[in-house]
Protein backbone atom coordinates (compact mmCIF):
# COMPACT_ATOMS: atom_id res chain seq x y z
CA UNK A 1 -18.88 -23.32 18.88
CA UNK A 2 -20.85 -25.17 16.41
CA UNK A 3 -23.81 -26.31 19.19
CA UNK A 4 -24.21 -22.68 19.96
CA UNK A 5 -23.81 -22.17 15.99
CA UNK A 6 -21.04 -19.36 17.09
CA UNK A 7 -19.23 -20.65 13.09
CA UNK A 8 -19.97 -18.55 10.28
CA UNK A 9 -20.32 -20.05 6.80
CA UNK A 10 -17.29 -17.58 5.53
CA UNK A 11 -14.04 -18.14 6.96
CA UNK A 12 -11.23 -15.33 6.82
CA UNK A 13 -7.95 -15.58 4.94
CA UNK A 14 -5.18 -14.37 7.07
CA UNK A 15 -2.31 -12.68 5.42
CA UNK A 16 1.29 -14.45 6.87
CA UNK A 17 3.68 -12.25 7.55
CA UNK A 18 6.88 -12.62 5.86
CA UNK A 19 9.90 -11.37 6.96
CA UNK A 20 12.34 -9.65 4.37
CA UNK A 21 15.74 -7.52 4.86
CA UNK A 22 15.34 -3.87 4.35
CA UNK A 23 17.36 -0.73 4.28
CA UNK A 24 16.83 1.19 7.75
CA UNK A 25 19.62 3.66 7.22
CA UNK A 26 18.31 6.85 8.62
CA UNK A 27 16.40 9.33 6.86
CA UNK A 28 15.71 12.73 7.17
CA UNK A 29 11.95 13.46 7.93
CA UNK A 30 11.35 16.91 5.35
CA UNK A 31 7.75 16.88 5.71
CA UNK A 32 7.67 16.94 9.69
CA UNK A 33 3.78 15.98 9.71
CA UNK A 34 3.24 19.31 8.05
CA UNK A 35 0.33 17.55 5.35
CA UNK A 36 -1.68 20.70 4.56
CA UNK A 37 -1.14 23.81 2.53
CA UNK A 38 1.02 22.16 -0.03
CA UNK A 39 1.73 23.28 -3.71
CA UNK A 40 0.64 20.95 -6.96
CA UNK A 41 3.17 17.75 -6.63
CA UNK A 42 5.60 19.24 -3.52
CA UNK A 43 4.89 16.06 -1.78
CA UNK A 44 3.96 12.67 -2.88
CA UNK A 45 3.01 9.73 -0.61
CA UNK A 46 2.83 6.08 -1.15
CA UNK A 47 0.57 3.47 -0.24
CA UNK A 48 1.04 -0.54 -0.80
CA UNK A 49 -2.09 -3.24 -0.31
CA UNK A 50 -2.51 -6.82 -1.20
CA UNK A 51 -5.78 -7.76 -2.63
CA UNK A 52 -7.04 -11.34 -3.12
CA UNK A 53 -7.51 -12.37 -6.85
CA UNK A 54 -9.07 -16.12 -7.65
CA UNK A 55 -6.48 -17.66 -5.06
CA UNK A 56 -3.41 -15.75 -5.13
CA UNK A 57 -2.59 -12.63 -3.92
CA UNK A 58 -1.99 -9.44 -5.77
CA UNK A 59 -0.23 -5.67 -4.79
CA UNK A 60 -1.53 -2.28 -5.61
CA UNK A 61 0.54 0.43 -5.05
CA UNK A 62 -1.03 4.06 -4.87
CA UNK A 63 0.72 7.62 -5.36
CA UNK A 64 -1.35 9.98 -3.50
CA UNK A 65 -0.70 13.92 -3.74
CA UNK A 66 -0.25 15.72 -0.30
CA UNK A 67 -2.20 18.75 -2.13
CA UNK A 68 -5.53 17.74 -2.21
CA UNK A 69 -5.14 13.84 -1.47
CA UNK A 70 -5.69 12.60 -5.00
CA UNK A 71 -4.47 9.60 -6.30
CA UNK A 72 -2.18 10.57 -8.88
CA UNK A 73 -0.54 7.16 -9.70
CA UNK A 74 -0.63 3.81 -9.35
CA UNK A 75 0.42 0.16 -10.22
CA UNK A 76 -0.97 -2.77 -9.42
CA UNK A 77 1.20 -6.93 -10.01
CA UNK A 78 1.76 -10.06 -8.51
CA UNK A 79 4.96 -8.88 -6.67
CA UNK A 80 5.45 -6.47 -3.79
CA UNK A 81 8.56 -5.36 -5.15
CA UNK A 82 10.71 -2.54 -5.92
CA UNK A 83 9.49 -2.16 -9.80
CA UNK A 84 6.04 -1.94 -8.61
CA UNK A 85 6.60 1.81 -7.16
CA UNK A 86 8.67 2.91 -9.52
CA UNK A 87 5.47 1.86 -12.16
CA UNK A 88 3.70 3.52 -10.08
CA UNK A 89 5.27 7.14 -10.15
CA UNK A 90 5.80 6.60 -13.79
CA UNK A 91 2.57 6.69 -13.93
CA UNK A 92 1.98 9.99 -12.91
């Protein structure tokens, strides 16, 4: 690769995967992929990200409102925890 100068001069961080435990009880699906024609706040979704900072990773989580897709909340921390959704829809 580098004779045929195939390496760039930015290399890639790959995110590891790590494995947690998680409660997969089963839970109703109320929404049932209907997204549109919603009132003011009916239905609230959540997105999580990780975002390199300096050389540690950090989490943003986003409240988004089914209504008219606006982000309505949000968090951002150094953990990808619990506490940092429920910052995020107390900020809303």
């Amino acid at each position: 690769m580098p004779k045929n100068h195939l390496i760039s001069q930015y290399t890639v961080k790959q995110y590891k995967k790590y494995k947690e435990d998680s409660d997969n009880s089963d839970t109703p699906n109320m929404v049932d992929r209907q997204f549109n024609n919603r009132k003011l706040l009916e239905v609230i979704i959540s997105d999580l990200t990780y975002v390199k900072v300096d050389s540690s990773w950090c989490y943003v989580c986003l409240i988004i409102d089914l209504f008219n897709r606006e982000i309505v909340g949000y968090s951002s921390g150094r953990h990808k925890n619990a506490l940092l959704v429920e910052k995020a829809i107390l900020s809303i």
